[in-house]
N, C-alpha and C. Protein backbone atom coordinates (compact mmCIF):
# COMPACT_ATOMS: atom_id res chain seq x y z
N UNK A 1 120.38 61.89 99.96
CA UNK A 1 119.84 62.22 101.26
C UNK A 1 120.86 62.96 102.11
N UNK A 2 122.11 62.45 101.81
CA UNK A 2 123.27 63.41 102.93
C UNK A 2 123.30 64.53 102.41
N UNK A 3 123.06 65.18 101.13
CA UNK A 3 123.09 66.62 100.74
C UNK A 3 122.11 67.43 100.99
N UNK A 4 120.83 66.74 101.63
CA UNK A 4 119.84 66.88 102.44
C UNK A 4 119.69 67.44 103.71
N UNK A 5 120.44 66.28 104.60
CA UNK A 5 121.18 66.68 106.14
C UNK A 5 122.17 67.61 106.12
N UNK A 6 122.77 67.48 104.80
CA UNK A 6 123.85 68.62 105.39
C UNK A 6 123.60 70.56 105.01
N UNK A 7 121.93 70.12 104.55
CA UNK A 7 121.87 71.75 104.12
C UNK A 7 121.01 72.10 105.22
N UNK A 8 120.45 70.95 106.05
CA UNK A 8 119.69 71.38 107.46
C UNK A 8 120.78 71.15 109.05
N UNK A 9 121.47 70.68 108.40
CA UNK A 9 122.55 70.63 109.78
C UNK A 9 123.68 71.80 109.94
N UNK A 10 124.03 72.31 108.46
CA UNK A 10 124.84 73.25 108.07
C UNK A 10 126.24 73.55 108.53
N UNK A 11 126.56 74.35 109.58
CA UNK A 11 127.94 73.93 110.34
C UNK A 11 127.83 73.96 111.65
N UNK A 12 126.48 73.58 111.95
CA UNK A 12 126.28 73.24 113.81
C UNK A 12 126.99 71.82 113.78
N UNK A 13 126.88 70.88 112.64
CA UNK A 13 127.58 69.89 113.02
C UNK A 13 128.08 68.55 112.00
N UNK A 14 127.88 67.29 112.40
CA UNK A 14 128.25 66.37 111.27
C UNK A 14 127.43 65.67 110.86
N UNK A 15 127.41 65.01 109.57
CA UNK A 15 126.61 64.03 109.05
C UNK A 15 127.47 62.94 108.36
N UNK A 16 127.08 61.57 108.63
CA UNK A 16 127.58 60.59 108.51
C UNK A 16 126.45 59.26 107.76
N UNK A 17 127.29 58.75 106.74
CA UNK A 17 126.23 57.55 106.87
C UNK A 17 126.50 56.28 107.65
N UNK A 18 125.51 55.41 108.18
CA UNK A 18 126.25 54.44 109.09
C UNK A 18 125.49 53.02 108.50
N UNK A 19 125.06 53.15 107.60
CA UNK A 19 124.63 51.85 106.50
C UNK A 19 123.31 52.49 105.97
N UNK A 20 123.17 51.36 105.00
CA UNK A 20 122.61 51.17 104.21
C UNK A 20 121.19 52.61 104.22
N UNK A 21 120.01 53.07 104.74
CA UNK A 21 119.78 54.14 104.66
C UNK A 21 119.84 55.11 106.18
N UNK A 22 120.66 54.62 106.58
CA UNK A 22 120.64 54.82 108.23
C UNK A 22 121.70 56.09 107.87
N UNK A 23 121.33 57.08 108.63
CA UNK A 23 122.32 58.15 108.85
C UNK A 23 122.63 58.86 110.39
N UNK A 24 123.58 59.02 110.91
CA UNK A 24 123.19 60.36 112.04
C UNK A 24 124.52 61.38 111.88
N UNK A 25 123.64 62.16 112.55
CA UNK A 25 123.64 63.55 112.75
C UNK A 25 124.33 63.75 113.81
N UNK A 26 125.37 64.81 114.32
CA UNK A 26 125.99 64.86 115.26
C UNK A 26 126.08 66.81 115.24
N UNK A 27 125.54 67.27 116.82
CA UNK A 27 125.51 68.25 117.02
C UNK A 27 125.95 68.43 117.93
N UNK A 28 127.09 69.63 117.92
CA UNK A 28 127.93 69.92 119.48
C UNK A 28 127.74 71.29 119.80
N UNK A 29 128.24 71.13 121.17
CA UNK A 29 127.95 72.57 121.44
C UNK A 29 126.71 72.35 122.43
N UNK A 30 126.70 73.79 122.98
CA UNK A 30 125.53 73.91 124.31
C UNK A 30 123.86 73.84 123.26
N UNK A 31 123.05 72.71 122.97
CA UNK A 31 121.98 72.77 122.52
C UNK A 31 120.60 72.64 123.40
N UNK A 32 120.04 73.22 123.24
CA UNK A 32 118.68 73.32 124.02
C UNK A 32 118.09 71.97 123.63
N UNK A 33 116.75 71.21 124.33
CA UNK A 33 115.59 70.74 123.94
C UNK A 33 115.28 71.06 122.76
N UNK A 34 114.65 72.26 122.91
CA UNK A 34 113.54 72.64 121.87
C UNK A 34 114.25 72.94 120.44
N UNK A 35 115.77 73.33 120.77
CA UNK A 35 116.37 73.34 119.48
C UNK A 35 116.57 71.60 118.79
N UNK A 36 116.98 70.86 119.64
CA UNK A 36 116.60 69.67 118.75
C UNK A 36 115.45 69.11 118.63
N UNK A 37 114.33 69.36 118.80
CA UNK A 37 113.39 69.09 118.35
C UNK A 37 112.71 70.01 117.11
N UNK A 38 113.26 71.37 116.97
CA UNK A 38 113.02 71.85 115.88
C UNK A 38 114.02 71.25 114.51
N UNK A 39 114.81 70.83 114.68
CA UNK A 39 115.76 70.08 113.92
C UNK A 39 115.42 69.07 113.56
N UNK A 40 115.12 68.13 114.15
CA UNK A 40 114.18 67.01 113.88
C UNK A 40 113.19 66.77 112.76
N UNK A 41 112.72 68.11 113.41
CA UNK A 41 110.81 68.10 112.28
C UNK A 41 111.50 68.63 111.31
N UNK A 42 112.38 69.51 111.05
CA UNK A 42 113.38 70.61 109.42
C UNK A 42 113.79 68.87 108.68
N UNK A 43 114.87 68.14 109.52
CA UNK A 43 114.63 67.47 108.88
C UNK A 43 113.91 66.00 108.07
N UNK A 44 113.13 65.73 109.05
CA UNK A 44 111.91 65.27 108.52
C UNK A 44 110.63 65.90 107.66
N UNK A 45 110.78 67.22 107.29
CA UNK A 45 109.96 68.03 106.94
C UNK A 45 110.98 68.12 105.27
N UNK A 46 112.65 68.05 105.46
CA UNK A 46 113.21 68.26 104.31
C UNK A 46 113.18 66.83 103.69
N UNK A 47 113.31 65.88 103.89
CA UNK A 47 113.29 64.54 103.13
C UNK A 47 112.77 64.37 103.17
N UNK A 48 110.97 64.94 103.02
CA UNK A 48 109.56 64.21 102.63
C UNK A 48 109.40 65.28 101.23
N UNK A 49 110.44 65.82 101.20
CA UNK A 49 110.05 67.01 99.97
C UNK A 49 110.41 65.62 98.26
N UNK A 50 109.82 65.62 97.19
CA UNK A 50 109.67 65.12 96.24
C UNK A 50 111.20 64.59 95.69
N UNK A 51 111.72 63.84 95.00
CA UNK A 51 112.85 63.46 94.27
C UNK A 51 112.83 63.05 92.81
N UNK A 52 113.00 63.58 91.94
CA UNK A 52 113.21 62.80 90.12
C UNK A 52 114.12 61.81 90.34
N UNK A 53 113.34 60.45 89.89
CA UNK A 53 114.47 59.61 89.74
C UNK A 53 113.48 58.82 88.60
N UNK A 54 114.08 59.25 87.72
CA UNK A 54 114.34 58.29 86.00
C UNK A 54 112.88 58.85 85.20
N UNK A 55 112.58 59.99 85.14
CA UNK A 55 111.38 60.42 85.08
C UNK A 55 110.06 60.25 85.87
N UNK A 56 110.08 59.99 87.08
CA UNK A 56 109.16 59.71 88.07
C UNK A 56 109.61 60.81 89.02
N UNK A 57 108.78 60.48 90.48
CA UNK A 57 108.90 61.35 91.19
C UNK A 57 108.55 60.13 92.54
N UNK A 58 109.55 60.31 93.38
CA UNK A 58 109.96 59.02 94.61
C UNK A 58 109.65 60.40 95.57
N UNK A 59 108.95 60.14 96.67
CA UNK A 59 108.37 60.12 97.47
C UNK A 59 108.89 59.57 98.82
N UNK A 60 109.81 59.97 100.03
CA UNK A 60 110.10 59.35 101.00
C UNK A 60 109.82 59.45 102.81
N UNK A 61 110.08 58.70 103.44
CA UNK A 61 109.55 59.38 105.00
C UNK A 61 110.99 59.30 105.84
N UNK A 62 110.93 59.85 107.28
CA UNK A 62 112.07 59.01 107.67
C UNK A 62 111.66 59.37 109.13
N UNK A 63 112.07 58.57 110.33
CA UNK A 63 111.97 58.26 111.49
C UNK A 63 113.30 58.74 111.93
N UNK A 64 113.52 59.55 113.30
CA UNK A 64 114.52 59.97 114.14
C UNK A 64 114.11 59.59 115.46
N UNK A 65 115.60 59.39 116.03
CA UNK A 65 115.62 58.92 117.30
C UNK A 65 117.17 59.67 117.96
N UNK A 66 116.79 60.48 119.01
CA UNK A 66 117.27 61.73 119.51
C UNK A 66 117.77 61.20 121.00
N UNK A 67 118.87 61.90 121.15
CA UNK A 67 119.51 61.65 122.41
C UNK A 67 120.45 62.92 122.70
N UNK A 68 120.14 63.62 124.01
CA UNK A 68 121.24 64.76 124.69
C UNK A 68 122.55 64.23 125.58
N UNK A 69 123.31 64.27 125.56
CA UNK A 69 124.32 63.93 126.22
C UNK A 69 124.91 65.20 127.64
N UNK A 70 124.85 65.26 129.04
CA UNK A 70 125.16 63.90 129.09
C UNK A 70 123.67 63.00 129.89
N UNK A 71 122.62 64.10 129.58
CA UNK A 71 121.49 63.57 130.36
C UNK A 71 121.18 62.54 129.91
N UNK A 72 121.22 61.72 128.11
CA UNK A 72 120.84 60.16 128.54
C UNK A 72 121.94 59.20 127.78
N UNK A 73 123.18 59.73 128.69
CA UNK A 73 123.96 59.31 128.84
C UNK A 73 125.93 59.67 128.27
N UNK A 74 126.39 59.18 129.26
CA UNK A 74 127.44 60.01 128.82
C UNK A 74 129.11 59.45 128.33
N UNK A 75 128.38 58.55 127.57
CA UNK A 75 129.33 57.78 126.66
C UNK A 75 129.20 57.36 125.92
N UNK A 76 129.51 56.51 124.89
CA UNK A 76 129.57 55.86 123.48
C UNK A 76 128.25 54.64 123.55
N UNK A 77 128.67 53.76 124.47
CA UNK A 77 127.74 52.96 124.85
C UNK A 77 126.51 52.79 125.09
């Protein structure tokens, strides 16, 4: 899945895993709204695409949860 994020994140920014299938994404720089929300759906649109695993074909979804800094909020916390 991170070779996933990192061919839709590319070098706007970072990808990290932070357990078990949990990942985020880190984008810097002056970003619009609408640019992260097109990012969003790329990659939710790229990890619903098919996977071979052991002669089958796995099938996955995934849920994002988005935040601009410093409008909702402007620290770690």
């Amino acid at each position: 899945m991170s070779t996933r994020l990192l061919n839709v994140i590319g070098d706007t920014g970072l990808v990290a895993r932070v357990g078990g299938d949990e990942f985020l994404a880190l984008v810097t720089g002056n970003v619009e709204e609408s640019q992260i929300r097109w990012l969003c759906d790329t990659i939710v649109e790229e990890l619903a695409q098919p996977i071979s695993v052991g002669g089958g074909i796995a099938r996955i979804g995934a849920s994002i949860g988005w935040a601009l800094a410093p409008r909702n909020g402007d620290n770690a916390s």
